[in-house]
Protein backbone atom coordinates (compact mmCIF):
# COMPACT_ATOMS: atom_id res chain seq x y z
CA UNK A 1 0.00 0.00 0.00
CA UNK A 2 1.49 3.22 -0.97
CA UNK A 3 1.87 5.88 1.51
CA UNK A 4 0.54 9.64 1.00
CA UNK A 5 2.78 11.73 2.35
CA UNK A 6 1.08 15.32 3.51
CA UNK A 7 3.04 18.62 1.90
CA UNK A 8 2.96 20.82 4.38
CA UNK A 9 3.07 24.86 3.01
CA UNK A 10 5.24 26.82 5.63
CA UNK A 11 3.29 29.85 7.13
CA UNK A 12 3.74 32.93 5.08
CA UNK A 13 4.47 36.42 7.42
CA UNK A 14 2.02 39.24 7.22
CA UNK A 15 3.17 42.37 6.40
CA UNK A 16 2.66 44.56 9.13
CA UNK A 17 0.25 47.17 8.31
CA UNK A 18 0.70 50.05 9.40
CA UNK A 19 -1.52 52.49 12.42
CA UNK A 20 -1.91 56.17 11.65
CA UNK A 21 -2.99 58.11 14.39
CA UNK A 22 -5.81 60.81 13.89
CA UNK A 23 -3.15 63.51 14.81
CA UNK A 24 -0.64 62.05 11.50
CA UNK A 25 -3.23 61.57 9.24
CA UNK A 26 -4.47 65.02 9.78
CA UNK A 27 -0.75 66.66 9.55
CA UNK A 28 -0.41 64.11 6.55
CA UNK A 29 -3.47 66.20 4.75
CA UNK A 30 -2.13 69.55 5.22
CA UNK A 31 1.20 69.21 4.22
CA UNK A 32 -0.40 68.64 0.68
CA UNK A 33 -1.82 72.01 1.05
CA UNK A 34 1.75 73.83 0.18
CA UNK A 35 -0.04 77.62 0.19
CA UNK A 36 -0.94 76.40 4.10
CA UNK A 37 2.33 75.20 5.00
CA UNK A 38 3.93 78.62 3.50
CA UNK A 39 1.09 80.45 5.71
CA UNK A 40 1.94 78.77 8.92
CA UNK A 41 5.88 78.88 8.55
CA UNK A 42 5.35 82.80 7.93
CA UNK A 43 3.08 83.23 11.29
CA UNK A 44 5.95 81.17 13.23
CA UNK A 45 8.39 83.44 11.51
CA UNK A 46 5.98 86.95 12.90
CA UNK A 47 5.56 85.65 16.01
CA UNK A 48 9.21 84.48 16.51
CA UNK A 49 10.53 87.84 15.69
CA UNK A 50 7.57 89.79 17.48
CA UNK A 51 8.74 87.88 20.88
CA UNK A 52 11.99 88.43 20.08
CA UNK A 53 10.81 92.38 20.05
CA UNK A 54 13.28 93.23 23.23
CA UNK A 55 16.39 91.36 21.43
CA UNK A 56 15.65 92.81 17.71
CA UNK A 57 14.33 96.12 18.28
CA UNK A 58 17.47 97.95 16.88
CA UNK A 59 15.63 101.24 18.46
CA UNK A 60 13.29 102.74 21.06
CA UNK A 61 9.93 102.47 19.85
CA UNK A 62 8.72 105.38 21.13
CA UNK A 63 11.28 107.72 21.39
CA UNK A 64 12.88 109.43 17.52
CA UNK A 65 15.11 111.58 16.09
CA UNK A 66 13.50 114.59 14.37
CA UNK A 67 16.25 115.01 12.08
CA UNK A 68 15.52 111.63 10.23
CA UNK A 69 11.70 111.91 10.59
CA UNK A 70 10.17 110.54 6.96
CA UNK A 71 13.30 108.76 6.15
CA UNK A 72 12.60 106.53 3.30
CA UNK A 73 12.73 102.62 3.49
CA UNK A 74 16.32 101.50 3.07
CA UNK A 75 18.23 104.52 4.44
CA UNK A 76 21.38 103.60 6.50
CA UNK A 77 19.98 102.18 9.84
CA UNK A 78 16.73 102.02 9.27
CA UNK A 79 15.31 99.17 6.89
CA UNK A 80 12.08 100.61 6.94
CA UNK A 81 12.41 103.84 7.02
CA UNK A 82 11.27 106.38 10.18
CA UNK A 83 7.86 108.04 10.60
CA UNK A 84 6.80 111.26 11.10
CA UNK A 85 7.90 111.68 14.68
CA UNK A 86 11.19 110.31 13.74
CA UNK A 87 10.94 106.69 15.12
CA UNK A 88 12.35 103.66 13.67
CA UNK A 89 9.54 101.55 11.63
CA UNK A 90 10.82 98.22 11.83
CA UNK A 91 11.22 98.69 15.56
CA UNK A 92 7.52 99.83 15.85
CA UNK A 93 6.50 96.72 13.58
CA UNK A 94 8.20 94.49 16.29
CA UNK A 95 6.37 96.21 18.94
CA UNK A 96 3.11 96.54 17.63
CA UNK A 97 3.02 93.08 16.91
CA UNK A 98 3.18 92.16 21.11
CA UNK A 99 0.01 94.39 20.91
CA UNK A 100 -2.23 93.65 17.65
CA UNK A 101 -1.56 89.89 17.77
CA UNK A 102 -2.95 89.45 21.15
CA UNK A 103 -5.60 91.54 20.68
CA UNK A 104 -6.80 89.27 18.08
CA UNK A 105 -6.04 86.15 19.36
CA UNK A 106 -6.78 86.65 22.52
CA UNK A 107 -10.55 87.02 22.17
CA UNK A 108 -10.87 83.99 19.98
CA UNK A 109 -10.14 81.70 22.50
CA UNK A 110 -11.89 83.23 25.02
CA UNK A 111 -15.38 83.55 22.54
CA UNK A 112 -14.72 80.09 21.53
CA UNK A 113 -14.73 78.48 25.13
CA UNK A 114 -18.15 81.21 25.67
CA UNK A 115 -19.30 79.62 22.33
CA UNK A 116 -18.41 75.92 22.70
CA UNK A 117 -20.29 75.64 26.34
CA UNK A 118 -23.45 77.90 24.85
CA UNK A 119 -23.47 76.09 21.90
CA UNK A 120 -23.14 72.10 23.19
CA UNK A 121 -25.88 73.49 25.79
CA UNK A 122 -28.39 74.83 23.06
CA UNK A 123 -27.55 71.98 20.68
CA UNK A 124 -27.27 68.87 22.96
CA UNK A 125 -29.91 69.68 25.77
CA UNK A 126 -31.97 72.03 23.73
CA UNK A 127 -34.86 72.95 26.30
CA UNK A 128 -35.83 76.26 27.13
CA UNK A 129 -31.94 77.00 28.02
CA UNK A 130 -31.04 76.06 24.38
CA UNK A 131 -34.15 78.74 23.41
CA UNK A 132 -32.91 81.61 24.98
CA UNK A 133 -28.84 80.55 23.97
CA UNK A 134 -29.70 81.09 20.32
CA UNK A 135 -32.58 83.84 20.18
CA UNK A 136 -29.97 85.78 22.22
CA UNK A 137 -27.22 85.13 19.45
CA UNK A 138 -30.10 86.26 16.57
CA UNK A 139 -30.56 89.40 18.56
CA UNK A 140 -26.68 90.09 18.20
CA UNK A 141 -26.53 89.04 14.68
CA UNK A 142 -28.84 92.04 13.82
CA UNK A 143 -25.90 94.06 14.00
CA UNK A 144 -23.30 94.39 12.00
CA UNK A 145 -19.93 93.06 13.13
CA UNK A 146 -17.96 96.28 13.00
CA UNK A 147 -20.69 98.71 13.85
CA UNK A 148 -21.14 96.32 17.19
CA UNK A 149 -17.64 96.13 18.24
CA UNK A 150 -16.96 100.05 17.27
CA UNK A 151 -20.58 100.85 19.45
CA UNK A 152 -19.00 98.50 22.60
CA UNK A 153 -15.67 99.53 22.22
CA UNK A 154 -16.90 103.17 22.11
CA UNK A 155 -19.07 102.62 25.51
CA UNK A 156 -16.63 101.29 27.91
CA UNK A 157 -13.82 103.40 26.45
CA UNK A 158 -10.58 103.08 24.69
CA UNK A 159 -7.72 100.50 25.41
CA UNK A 160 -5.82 96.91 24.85
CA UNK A 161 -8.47 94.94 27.60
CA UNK A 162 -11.60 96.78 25.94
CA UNK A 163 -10.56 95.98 22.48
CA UNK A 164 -10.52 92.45 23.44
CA UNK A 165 -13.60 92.73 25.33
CA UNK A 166 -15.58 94.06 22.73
CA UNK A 167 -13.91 91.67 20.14
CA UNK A 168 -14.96 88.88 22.25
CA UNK A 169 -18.37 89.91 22.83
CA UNK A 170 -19.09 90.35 18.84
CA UNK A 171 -17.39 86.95 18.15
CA UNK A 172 -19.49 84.69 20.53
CA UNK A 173 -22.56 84.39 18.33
CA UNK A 174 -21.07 82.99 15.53
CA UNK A 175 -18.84 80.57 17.18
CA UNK A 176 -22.20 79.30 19.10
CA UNK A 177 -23.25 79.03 15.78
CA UNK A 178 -21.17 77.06 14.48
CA UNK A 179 -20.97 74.84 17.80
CA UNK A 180 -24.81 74.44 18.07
CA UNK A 181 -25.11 73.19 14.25
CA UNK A 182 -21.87 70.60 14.48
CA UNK A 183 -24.02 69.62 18.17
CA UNK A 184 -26.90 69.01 16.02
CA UNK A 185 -24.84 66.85 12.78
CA UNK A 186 -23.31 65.05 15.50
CA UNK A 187 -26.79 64.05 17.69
CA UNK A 188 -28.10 62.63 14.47
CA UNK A 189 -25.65 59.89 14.44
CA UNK A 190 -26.31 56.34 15.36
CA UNK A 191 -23.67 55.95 17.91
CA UNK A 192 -25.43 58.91 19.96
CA UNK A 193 -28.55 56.55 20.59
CA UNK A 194 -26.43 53.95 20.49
CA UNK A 195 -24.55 54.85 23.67
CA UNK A 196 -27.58 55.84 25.20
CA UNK A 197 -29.16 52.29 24.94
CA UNK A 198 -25.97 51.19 26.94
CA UNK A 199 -26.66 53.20 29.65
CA UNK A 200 -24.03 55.65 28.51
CA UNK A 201 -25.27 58.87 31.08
CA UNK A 202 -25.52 62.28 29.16
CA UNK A 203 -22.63 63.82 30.07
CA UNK A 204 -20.49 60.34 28.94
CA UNK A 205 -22.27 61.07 25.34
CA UNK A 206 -21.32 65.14 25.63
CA UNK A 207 -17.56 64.33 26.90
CA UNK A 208 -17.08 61.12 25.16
CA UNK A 209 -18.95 61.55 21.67
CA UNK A 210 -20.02 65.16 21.33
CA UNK A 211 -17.11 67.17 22.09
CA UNK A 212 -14.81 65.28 20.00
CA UNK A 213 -16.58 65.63 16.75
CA UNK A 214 -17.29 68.85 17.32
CA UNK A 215 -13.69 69.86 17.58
CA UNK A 216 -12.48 70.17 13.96
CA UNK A 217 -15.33 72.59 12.64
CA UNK A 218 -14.39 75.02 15.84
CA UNK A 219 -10.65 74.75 15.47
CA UNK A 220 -10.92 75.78 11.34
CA UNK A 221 -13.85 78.48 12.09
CA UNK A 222 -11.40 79.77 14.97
CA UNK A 223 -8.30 79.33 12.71
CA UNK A 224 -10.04 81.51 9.99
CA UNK A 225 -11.86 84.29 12.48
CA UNK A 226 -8.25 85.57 13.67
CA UNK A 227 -6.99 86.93 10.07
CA UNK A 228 -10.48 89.02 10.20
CA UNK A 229 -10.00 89.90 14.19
CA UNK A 230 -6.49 91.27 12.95
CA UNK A 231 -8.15 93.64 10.70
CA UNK A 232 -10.64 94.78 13.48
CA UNK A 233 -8.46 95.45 16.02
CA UNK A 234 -6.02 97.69 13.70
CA UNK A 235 -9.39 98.95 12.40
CA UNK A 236 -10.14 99.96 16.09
CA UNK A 237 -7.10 101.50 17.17
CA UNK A 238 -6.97 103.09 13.77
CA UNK A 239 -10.24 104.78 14.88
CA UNK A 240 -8.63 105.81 18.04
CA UNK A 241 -10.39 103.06 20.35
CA UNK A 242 -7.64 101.07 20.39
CA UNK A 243 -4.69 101.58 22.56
CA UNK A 244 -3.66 105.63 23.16
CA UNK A 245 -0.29 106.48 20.87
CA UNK A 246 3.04 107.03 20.97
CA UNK A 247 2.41 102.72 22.35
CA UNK A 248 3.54 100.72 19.22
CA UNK A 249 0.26 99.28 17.14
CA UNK A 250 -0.27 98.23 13.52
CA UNK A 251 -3.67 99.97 13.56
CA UNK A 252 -2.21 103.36 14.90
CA UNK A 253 1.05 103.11 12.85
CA UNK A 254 -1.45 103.37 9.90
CA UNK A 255 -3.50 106.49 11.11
CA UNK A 256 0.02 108.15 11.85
CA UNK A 257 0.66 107.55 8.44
CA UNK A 258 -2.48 108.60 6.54
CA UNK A 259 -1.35 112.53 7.28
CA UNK A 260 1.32 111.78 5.71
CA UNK A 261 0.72 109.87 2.76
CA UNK A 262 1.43 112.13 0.00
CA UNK A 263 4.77 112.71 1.03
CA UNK A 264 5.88 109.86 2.73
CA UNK A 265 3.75 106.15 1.85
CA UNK A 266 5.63 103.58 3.36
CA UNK A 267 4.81 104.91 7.15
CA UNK A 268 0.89 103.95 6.20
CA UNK A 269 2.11 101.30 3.88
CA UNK A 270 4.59 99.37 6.11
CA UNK A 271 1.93 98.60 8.67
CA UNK A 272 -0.49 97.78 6.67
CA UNK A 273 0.93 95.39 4.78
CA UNK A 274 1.78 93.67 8.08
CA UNK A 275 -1.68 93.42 8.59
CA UNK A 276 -2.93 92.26 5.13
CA UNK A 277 0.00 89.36 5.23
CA UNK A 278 -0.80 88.09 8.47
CA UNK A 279 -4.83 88.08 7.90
CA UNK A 280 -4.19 86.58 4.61
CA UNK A 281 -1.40 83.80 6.19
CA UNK A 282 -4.64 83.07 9.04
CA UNK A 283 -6.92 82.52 6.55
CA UNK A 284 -4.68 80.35 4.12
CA UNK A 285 -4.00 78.07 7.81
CA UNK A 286 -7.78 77.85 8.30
CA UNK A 287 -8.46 76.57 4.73
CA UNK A 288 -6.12 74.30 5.31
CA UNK A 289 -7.05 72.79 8.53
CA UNK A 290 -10.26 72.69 6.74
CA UNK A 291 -8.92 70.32 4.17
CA UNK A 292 -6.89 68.17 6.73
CA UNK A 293 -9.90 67.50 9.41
CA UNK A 294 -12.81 66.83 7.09
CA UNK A 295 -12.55 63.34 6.21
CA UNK A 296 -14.95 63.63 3.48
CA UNK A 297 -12.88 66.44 1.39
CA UNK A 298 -9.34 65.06 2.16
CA UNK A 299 -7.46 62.22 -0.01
CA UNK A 300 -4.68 60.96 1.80
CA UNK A 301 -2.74 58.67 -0.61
């Protein structure tokens, strides 16, 4: 009787496959975006050298010499040129930047943690509280923007911490807003009843599988808001509600220079490109985190 012998086919290895983390894939999808990356490696470049203010500054802000006063950009010792009190530009630009930055940035986060807890409140528990939340916010939006902040700033006077205030207050509607409506997308998933048939308690569901997905849409709306709060802030100290001159501000370099733009440009000029290249690098950033946390517009290869 012949004997069958059994072939036995060695195991064959598994490639590993490989884990991405939320955090890679989302730093994976906007390094495609190269107008993003250019954006946020000029903002680290502003604020680098803005900190660096004390170190840089070749000059005293605040205090110029006459002779040189409307010295055009490039002349020996001063890159930018000197305004019309006879202070050093580039030294102001440093400054002003440890003012006009914060003042923008400043009341973002605090609007977006006033938005975030209105919003999940209105959109997640609803109720009477969630009534009065978002009627509140339609009152607010019957203003415009700029005429709000300029009536606010106007009442409780002029100054860094009232700039910020009344920044703040005029950016809390929309970023409950946009919280309430992600709150709302996100509810209508399964997993939300899901949880609840689990015995998940509400606040698991709001900490757990609320906040979380409602995290992207703030970050990008929040990302995008501070290019525009740049602009208002210069806008308000340009207007004089901003902080009092000879202190160092974008907004105020630019009224200095608008009495003197016939004759000398770049002391309006200088500024104000500052504030259109940092607005513009904000919003570049916020399309960009755009494209790297929504799952359903990215393509990560």
């Amino acid at each position: 009787m012949e004997r069958t012998e059994l072939l036995t086919v060695p195991p064959q290895e598994t490639p590993p496959v490989a884990i991405r983390s939320g955090w890679s894939v989302t730093w994976r999808a906007f390094q495609k975006d190269r107008a993003a990356v250019a954006a946020a490696a000029m903002l680290l470049v502003i604020f680098a050298m803005t900190l660096a203010a004390p170190w840089l500054s070749p000059y005293d802000p605040i205090d110029g010499n006459t002779a040189l006063r409307l010295a055009p950009v490039g002349t020996s010792g001063h890159l930018l040129g000197v305004d019309g009190q006879g202070r050093d530009i580039f030294s102001r630009i440093l400054w002003g930047g440890r003012v006009t930055l914060p003042s923008a940035m400043v009341p973002v986060m605090i609007a977006t943690m006033i938005g975030v807890t209105l919003g999940v409140i209105a959109g997640f528990h609803g109720g009477l509280a969630g009534h009065l939340i978002m009627r509140g916010c339609d009152v607010l939006f019957a203003f415009p923007t700029v005429i709000l902040a300029i009536a606010i700033a106007g009442i409780i006077g002029r100054g860094l911490f009232n700039v910020m205030i009344a920044l703040s207050v005029v950016l809390v509607p929309p970023m409950t807003r946009v919280t309430f409506t992600a709150t709302r997308e996100t509810e209508a998933m399964d997993y939300i009843p899901a949880a609840r048939s689990l015995g998940a308690r509400e606040w698991e569901i709001m900490l757990r599988h609320i906040l979380p997905n409602i995290i992207p849409p703030v970050i990008v709306y929040a990302s995008t808001v501070v290019g525009l709060l740049v602009v208002f802030s210069a806008g308000l100290s340009f207007l004089g509600l901003g902080v009092a001159p000879p202190s160092p501000d974008w907004g105020v370099m630019v009224s200095d220079g608008r009495t003197v733009l016939g004759v000398a440009p770049h002391v309006a000029t200088v500024p104000g490109l500052m504030i259109s290249v940092t607005s513009l690098c904000f919003n570049l950033v916020g399309d960009g985190l755009r494209f790297a946390l929504d799952p359903r517009i990215r393509n990560i290869e």
